[in-house]
PDB file of N, CA and C in Angstrom:
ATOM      1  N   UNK A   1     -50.386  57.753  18.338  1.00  0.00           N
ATOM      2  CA  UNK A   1     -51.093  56.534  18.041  1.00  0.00           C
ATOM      3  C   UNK A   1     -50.099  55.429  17.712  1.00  0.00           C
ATOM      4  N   UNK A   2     -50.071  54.549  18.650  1.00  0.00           N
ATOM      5  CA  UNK A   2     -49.617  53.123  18.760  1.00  0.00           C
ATOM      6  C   UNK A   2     -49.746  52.404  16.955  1.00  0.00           C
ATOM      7  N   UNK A   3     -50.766  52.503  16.337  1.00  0.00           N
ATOM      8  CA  UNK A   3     -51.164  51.409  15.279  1.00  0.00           C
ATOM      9  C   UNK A   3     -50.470  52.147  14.256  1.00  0.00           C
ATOM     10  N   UNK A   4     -50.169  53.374  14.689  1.00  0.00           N
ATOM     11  CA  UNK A   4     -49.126  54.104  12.944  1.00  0.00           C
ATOM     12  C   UNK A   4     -47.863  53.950  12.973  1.00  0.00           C
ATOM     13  N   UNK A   5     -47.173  53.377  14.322  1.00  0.00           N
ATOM     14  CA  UNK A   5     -45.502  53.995  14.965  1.00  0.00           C
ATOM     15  C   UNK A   5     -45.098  52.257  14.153  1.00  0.00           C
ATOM     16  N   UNK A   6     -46.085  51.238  13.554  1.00  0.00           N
ATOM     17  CA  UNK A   6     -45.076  50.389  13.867  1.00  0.00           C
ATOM     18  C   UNK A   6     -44.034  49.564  12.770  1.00  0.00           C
ATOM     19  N   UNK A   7     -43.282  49.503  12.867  1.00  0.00           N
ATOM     20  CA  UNK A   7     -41.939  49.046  12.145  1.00  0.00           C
ATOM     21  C   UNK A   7     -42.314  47.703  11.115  1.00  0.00           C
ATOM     22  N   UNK A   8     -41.693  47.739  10.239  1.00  0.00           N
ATOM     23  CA  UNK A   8     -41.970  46.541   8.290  1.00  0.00           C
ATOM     24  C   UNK A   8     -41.034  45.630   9.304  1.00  0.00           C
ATOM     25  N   UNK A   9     -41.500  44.113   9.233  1.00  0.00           N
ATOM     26  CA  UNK A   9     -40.659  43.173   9.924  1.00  0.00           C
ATOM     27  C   UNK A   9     -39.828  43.046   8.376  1.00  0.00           C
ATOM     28  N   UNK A  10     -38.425  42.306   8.374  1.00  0.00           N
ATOM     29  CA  UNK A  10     -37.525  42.288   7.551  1.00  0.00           C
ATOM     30  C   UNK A  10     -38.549  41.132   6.818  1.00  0.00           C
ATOM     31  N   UNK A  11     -38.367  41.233   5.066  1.00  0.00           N
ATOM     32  CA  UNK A  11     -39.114  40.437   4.575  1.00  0.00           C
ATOM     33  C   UNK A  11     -37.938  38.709   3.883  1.00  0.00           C
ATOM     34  N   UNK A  12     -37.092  38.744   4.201  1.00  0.00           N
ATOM     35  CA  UNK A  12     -36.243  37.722   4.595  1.00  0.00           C
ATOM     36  C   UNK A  12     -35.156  37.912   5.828  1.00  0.00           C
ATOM     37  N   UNK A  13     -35.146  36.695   6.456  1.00  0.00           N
ATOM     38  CA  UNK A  13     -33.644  36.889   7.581  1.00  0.00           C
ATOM     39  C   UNK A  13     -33.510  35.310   7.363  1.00  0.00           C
ATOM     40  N   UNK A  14     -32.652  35.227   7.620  1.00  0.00           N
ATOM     41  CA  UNK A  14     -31.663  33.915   7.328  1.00  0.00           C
ATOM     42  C   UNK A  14     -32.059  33.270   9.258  1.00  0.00           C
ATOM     43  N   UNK A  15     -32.446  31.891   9.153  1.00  0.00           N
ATOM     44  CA  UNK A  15     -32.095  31.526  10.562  1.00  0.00           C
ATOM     45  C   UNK A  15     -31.502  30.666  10.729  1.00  0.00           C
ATOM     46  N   UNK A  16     -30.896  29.911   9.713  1.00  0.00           N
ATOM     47  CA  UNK A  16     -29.753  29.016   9.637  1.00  0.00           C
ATOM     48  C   UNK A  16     -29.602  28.597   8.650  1.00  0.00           C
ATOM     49  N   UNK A  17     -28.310  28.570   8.313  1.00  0.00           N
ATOM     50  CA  UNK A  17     -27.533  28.674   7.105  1.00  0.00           C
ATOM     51  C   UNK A  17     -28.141  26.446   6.537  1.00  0.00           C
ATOM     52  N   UNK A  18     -27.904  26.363   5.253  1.00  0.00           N
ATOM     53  CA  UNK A  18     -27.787  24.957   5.388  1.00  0.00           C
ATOM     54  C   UNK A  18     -26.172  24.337   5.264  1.00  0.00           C
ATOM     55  N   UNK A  19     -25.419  24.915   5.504  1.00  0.00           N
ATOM     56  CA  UNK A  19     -24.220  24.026   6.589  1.00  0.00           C
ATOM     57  C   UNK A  19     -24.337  24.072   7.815  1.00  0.00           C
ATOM     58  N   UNK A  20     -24.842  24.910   8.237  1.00  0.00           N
ATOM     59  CA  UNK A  20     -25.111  25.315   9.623  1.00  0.00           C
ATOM     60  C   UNK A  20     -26.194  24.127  10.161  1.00  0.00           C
ATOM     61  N   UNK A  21     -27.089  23.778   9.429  1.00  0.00           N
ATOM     62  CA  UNK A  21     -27.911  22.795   9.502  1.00  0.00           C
ATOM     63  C   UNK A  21     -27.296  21.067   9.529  1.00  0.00           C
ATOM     64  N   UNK A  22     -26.298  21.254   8.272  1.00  0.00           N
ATOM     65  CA  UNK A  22     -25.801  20.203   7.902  1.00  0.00           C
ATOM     66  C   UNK A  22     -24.682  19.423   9.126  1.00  0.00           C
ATOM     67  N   UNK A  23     -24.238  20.496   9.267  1.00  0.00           N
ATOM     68  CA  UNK A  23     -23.285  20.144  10.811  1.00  0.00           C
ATOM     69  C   UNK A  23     -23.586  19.865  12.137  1.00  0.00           C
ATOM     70  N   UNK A  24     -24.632  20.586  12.096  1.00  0.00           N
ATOM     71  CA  UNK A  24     -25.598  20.034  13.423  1.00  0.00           C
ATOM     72  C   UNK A  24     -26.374  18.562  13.381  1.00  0.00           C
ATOM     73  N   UNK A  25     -26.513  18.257  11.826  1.00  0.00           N
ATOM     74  CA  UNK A  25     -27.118  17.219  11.868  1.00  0.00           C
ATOM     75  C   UNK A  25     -25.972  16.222  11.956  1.00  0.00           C
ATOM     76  N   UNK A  26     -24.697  16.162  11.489  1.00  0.00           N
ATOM     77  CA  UNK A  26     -23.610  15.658  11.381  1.00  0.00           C
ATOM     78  C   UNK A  26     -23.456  14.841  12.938  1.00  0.00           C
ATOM     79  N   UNK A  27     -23.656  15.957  13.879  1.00  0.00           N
ATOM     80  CA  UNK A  27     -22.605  16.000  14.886  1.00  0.00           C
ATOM     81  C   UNK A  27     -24.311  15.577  15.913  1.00  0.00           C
ATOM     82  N   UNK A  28     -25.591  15.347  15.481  1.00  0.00           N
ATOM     83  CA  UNK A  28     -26.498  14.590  16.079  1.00  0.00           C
ATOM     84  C   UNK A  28     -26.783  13.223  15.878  1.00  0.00           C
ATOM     85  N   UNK A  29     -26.522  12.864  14.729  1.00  0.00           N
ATOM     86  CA  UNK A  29     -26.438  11.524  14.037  1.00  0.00           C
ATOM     87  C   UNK A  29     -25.262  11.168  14.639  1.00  0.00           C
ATOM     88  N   UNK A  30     -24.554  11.233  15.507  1.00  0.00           N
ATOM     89  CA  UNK A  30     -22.954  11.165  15.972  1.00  0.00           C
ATOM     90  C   UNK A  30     -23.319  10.767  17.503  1.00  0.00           C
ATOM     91  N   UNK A  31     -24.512  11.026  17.786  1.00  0.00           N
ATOM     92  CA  UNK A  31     -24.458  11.483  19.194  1.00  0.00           C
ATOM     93  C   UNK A  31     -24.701  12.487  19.972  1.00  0.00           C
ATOM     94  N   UNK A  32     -24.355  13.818  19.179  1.00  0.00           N
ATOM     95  CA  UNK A  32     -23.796  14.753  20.154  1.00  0.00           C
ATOM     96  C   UNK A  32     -25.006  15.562  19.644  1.00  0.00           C
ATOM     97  N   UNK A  33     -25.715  16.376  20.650  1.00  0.00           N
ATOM     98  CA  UNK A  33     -26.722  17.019  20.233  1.00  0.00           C
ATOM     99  C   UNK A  33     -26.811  18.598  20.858  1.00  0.00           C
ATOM    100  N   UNK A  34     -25.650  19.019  21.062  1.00  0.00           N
ATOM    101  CA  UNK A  34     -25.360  20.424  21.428  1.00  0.00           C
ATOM    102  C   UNK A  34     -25.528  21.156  20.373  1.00  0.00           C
ATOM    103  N   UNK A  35     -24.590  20.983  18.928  1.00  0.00           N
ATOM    104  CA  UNK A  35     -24.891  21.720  17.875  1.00  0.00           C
ATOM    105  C   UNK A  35     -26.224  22.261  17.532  1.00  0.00           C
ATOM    106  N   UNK A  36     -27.133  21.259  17.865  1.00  0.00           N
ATOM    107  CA  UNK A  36     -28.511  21.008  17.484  1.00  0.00           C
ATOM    108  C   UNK A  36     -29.416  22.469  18.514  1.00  0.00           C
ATOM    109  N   UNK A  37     -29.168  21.762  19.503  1.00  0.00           N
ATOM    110  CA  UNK A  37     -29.921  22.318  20.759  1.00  0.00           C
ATOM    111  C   UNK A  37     -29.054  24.345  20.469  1.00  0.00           C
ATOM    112  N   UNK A  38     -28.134  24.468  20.299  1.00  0.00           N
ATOM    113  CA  UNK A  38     -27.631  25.785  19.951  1.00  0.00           C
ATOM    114  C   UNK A  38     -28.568  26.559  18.776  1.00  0.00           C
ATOM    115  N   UNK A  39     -28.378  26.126  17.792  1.00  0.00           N
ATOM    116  CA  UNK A  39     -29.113  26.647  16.576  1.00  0.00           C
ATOM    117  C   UNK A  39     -30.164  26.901  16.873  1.00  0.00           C
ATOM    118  N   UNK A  40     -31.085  26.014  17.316  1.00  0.00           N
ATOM    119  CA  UNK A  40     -32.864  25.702  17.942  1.00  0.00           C
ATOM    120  C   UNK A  40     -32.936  27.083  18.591  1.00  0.00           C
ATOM    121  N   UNK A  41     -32.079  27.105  19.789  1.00  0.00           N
ATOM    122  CA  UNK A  41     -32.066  28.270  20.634  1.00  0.00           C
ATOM    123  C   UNK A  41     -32.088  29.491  19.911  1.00  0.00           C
ATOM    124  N   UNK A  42     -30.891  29.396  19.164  1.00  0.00           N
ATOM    125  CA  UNK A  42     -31.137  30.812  18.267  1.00  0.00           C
ATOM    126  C   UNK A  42     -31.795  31.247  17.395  1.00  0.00           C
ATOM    127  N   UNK A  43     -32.783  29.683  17.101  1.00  0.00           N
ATOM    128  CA  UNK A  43     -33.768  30.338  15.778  1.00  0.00           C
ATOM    129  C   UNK A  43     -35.093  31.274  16.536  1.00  0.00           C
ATOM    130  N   UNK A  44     -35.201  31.283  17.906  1.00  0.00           N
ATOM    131  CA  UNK A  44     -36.350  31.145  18.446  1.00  0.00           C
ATOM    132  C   UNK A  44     -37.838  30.807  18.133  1.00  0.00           C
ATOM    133  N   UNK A  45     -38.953  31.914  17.362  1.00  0.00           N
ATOM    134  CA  UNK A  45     -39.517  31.486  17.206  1.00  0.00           C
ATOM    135  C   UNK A  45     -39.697  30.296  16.078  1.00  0.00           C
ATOM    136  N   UNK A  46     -38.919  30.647  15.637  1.00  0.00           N
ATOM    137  CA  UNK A  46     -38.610  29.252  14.468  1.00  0.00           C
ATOM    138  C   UNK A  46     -38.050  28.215  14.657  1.00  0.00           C
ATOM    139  N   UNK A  47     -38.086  27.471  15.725  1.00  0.00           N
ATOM    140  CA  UNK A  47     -36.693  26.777  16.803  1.00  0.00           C
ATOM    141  C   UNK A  47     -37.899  25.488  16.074  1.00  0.00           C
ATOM    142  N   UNK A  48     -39.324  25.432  16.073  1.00  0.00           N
ATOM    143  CA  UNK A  48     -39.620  23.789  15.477  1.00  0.00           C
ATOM    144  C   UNK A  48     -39.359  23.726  14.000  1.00  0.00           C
ATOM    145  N   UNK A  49     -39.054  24.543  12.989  1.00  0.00           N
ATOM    146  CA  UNK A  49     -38.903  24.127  11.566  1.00  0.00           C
ATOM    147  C   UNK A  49     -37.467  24.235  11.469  1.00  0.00           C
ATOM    148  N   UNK A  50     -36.535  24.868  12.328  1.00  0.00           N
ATOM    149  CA  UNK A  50     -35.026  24.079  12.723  1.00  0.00           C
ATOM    150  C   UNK A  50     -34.771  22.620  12.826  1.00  0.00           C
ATOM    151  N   UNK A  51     -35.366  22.512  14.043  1.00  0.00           N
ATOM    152  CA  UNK A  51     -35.301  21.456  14.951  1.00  0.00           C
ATOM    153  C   UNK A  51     -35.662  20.362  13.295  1.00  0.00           C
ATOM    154  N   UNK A  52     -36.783  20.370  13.032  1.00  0.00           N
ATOM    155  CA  UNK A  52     -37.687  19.251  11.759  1.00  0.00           C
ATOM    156  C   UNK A  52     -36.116  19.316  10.717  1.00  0.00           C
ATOM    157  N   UNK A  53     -35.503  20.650  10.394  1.00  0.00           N
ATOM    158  CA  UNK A  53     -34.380  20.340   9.081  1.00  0.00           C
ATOM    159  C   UNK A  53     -33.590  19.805   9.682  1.00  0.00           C
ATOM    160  N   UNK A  54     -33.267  19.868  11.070  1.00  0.00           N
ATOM    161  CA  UNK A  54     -31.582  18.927  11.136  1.00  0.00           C
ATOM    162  C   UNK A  54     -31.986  17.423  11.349  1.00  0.00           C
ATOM    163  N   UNK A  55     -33.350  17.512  12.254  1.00  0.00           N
ATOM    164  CA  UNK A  55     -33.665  16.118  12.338  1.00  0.00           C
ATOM    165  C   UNK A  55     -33.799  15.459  10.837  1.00  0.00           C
ATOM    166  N   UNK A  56     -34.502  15.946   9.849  1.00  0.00           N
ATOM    167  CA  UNK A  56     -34.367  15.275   8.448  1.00  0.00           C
ATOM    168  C   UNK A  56     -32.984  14.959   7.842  1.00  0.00           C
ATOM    169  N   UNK A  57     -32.530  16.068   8.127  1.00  0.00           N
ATOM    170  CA  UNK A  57     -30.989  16.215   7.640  1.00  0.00           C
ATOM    171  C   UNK A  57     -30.083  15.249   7.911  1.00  0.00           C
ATOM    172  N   UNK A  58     -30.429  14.785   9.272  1.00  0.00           N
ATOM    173  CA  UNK A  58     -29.413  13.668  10.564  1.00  0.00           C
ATOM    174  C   UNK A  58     -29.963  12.108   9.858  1.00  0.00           C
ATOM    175  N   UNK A  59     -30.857  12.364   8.758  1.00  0.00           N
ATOM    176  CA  UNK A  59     -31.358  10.638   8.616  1.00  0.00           C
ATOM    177  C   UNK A  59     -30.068  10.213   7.508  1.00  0.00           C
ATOM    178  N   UNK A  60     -29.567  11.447   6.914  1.00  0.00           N
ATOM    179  CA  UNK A  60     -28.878  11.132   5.870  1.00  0.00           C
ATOM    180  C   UNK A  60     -27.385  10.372   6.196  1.00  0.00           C
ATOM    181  N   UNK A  61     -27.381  10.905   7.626  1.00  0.00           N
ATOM    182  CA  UNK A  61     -25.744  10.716   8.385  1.00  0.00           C
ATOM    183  C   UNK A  61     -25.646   9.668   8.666  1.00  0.00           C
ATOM    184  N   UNK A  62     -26.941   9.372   9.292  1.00  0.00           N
ATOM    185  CA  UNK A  62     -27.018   7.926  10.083  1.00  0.00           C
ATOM    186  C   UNK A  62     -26.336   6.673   9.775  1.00  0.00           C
ATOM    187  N   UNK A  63     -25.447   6.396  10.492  1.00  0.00           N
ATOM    188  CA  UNK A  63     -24.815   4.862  10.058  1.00  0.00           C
ATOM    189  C   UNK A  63     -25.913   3.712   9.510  1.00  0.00           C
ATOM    190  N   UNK A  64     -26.030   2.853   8.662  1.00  0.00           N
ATOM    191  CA  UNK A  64     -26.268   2.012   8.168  1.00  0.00           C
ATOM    192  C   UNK A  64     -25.882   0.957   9.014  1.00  0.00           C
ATOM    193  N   UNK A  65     -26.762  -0.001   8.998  1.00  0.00           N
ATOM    194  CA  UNK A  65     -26.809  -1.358   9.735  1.00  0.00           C
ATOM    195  C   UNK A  65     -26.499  -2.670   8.519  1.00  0.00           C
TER     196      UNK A  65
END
């Protein structure tokens, strides 16, 4: 029986560190949006509440006018 075999999902995993966040936002507020697009990728299913911290994160970088 399928419904007894199945495995405890881990009850924390890390999907990005916040430097890991912080640098991506660094280096998007910069321009460069590879850092960004990397992490996203690797959070998978969690790739939109990534995506939302670096974008928040990147307002802080942002040059001033």
């Amino acid at each position: 029986m399928g419904m007894f075999n199945r495995k405890p999902t881990p009850a924390s995993t890390v999907i990005a560190t916040g430097a890991e966040i912080d640098t991506a936002a660094k280096a998007l507020a910069a321009g460069d949006d590879t850092l960004a697009t990397q992490l996203c990728d690797r959070a998978g299913p969690d790739r939109q509440r990534v995506a939302m911290a670096i974008l928040a994160a990147s307002a802080d970088h942002a040059p001033q006018n």
